[in-house]
N, C-alpha and C. Protein backbone atom coordinates (compact mmCIF):
# COMPACT_ATOMS: atom_id res chain seq x y z
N UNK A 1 -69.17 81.86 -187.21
CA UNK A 1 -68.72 81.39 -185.91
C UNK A 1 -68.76 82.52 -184.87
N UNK A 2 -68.40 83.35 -185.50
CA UNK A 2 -68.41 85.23 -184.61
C UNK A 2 -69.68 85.29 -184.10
N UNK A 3 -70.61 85.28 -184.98
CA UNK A 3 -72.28 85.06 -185.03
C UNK A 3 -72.64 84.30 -183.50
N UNK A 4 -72.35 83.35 -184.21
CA UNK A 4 -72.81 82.19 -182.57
C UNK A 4 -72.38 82.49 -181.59
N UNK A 5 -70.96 82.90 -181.51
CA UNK A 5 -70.53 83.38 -180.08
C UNK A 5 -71.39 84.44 -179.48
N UNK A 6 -71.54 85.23 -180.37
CA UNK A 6 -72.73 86.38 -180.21
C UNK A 6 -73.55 85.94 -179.11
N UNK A 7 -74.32 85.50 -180.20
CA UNK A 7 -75.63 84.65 -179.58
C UNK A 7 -75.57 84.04 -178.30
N UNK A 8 -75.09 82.94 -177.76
CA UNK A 8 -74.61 82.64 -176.59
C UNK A 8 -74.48 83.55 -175.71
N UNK A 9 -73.25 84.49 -175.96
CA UNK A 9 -72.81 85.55 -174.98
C UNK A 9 -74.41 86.13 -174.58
N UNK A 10 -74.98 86.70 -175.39
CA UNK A 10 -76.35 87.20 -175.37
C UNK A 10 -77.69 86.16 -174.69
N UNK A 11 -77.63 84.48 -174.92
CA UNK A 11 -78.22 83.79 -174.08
C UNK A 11 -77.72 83.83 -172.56
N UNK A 12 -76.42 83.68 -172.53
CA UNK A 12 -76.30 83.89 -171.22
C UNK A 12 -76.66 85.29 -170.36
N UNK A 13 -76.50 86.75 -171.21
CA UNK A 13 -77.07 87.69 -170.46
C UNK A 13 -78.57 87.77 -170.28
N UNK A 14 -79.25 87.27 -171.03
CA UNK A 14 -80.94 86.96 -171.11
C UNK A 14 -80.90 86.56 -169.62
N UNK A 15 -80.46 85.17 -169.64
CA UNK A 15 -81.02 84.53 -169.27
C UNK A 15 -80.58 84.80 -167.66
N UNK A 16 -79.70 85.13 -167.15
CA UNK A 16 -79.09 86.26 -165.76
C UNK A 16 -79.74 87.12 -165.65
N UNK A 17 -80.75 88.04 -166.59
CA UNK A 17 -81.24 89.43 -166.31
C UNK A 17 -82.49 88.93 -166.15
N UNK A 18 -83.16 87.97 -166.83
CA UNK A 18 -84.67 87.38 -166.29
C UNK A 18 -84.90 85.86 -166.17
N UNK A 19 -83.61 85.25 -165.94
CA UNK A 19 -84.20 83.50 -165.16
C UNK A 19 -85.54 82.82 -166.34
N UNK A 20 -85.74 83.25 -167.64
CA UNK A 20 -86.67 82.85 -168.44
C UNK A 20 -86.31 82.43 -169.51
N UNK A 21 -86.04 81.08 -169.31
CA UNK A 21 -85.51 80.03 -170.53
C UNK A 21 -86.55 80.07 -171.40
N UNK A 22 -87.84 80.15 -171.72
CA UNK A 22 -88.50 80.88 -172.84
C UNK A 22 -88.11 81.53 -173.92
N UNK A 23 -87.72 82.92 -172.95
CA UNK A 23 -87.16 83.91 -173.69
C UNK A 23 -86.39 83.44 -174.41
N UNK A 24 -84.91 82.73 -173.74
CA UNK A 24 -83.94 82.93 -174.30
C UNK A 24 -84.20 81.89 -175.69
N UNK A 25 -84.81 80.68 -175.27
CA UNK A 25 -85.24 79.64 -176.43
C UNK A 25 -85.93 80.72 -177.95
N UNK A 26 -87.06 81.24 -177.36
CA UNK A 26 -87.34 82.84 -178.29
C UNK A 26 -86.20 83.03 -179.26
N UNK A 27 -85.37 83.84 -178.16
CA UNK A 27 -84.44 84.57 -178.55
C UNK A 27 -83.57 83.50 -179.70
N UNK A 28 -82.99 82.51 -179.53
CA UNK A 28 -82.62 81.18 -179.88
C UNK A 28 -83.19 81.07 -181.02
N UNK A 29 -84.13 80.72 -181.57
CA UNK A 29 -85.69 80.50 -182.31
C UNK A 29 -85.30 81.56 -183.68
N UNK A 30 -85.58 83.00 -182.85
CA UNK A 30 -85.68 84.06 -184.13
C UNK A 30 -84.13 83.81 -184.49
N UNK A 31 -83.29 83.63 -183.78
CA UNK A 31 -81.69 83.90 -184.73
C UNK A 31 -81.02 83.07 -185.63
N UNK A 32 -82.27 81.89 -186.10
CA UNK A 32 -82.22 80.69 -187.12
C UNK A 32 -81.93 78.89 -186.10
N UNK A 33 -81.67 79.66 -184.99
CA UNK A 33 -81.22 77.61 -184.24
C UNK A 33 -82.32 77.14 -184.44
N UNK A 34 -81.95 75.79 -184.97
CA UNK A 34 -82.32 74.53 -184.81
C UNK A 34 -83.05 74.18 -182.97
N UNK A 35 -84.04 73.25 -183.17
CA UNK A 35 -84.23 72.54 -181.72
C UNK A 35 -82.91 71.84 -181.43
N UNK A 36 -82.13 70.98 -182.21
CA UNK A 36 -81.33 70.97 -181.71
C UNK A 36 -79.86 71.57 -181.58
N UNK A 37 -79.64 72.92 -182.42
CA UNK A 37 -78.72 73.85 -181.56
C UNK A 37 -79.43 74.27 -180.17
N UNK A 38 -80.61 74.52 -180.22
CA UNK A 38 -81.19 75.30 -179.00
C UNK A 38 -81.34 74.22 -177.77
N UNK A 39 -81.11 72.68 -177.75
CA UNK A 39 -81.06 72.00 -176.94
C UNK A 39 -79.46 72.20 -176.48
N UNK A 40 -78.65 71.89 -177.50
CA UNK A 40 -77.29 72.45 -177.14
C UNK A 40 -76.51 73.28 -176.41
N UNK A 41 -77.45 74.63 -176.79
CA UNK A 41 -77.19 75.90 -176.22
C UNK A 41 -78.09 75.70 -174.39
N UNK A 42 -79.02 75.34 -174.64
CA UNK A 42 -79.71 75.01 -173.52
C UNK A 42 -78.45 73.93 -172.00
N UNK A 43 -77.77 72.82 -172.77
CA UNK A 43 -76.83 72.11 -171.64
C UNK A 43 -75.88 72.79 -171.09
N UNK A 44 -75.13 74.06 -172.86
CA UNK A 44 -73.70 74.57 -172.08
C UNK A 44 -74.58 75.75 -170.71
N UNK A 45 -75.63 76.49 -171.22
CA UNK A 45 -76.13 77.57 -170.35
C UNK A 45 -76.66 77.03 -169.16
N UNK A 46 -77.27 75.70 -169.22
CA UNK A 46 -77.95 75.30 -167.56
C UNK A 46 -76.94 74.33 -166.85
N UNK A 47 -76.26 73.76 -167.79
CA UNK A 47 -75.44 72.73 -167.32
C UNK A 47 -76.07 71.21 -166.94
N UNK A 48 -77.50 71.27 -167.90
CA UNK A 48 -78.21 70.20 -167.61
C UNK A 48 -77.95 69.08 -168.81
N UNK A 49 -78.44 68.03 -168.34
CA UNK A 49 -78.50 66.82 -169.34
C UNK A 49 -79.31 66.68 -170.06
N UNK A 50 -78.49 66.11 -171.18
CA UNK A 50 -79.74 66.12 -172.54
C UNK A 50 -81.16 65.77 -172.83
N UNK A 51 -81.40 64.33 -171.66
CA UNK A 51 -83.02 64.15 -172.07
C UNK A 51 -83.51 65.56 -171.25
N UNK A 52 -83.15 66.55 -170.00
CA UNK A 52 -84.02 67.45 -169.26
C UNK A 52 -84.11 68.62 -170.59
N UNK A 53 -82.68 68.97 -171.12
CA UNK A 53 -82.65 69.87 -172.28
C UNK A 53 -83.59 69.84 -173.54
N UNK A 54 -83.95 68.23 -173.90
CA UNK A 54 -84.55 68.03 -174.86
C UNK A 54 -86.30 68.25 -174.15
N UNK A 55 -86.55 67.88 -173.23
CA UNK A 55 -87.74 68.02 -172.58
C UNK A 55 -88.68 69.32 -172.67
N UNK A 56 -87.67 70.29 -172.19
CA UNK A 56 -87.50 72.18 -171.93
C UNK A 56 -88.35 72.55 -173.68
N UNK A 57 -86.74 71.64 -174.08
CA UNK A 57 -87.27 72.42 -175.65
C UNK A 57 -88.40 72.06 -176.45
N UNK A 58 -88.79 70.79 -176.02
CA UNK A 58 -89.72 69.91 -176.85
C UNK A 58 -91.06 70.69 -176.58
N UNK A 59 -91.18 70.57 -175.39
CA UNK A 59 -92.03 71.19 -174.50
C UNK A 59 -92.65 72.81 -174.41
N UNK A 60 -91.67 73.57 -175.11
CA UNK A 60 -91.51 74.71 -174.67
C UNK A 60 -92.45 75.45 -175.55
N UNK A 61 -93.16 76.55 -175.32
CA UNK A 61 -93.94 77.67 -176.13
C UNK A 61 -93.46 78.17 -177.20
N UNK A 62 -91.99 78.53 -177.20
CA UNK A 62 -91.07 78.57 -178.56
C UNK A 62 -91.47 77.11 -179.52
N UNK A 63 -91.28 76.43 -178.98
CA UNK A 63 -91.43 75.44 -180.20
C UNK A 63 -92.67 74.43 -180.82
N UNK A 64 -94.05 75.23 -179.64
CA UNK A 64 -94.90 74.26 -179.57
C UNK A 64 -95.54 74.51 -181.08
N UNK A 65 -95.74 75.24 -181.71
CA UNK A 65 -96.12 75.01 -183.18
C UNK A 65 -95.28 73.34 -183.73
N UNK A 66 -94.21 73.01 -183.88
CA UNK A 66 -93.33 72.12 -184.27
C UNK A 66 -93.92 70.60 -183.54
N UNK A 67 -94.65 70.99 -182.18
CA UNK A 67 -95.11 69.98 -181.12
C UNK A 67 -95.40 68.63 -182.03
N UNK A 68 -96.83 68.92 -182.53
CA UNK A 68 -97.39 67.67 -183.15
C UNK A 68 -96.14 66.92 -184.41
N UNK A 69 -95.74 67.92 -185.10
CA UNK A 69 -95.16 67.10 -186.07
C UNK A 69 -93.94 66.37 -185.20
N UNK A 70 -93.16 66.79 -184.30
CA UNK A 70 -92.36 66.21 -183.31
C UNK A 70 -92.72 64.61 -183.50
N UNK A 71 -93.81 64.86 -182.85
CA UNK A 71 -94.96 63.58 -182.14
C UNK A 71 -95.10 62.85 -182.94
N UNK A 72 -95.50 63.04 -184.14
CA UNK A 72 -96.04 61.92 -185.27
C UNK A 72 -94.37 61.57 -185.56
N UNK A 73 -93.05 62.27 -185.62
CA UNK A 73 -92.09 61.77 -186.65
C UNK A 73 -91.71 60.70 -185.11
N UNK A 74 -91.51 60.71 -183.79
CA UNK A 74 -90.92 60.03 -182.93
C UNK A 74 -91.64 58.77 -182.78
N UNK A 75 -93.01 58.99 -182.74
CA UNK A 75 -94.04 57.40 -182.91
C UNK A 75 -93.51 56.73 -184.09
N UNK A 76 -93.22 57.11 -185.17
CA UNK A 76 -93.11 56.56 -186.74
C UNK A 76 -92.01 56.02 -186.14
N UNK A 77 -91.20 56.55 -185.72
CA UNK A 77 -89.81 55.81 -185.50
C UNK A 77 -89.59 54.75 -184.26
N UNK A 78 -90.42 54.49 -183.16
CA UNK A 78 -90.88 53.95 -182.57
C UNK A 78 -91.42 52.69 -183.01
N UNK A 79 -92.67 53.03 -184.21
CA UNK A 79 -93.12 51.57 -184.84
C UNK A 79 -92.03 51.33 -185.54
N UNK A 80 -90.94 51.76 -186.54
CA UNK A 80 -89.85 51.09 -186.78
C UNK A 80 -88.95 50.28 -186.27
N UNK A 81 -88.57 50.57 -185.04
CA UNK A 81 -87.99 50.19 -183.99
C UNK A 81 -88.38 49.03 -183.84
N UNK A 82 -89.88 49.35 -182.91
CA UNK A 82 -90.73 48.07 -182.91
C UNK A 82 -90.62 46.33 -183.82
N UNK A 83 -90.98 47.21 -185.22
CA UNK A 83 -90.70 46.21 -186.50
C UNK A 83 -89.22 45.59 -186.46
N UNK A 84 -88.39 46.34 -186.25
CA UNK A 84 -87.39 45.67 -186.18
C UNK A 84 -86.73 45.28 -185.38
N UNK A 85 -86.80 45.14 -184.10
CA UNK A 85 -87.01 44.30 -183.06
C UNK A 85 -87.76 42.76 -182.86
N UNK A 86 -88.85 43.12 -183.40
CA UNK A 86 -89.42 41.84 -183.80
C UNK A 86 -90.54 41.68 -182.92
């Protein structure tokens, strides 16, 4: 828990000393978060809402390796949806 506070404290100075949510996602990335801790960390630090947070991260150079598989698991769940909807 000490850990995370860390981290944070340290996203927020990133991200004040160079305005580059990249980085801090980076930074985020190497210290084990999840996309979605790093969407998390992304609302308390911008104060934005979750679909813009999820967008940033989805989107972002930190995570674009992860991109495609993203893509294929949200369509799959989509045609589920679909199916069960009717």
């Amino acid at each position: 828990m000490e850990q995370d506070k860390e981290i944070k404290s340290n996203c927020i100075k990133i991200f004040n000393e160079t305005k580059d949510i990249e980085y801090v996602l980076t930074y985020l990335r190497d210290n084990g978060y999840s996309k979605i801790q790093s969407v998390q960390t992304l609302i308390e630090l911008q104060k934005t809402d979750l679909g813009k947070a999820k967008r940033i991260v989805h989107l972002s150079k930190s995570w674009a390796d992860m991109y495609s598989r993203d893509e294929k698991f949200h369509d799959a769940i989509e045609k589920v949806s679909e199916k069960i909807r009717g």
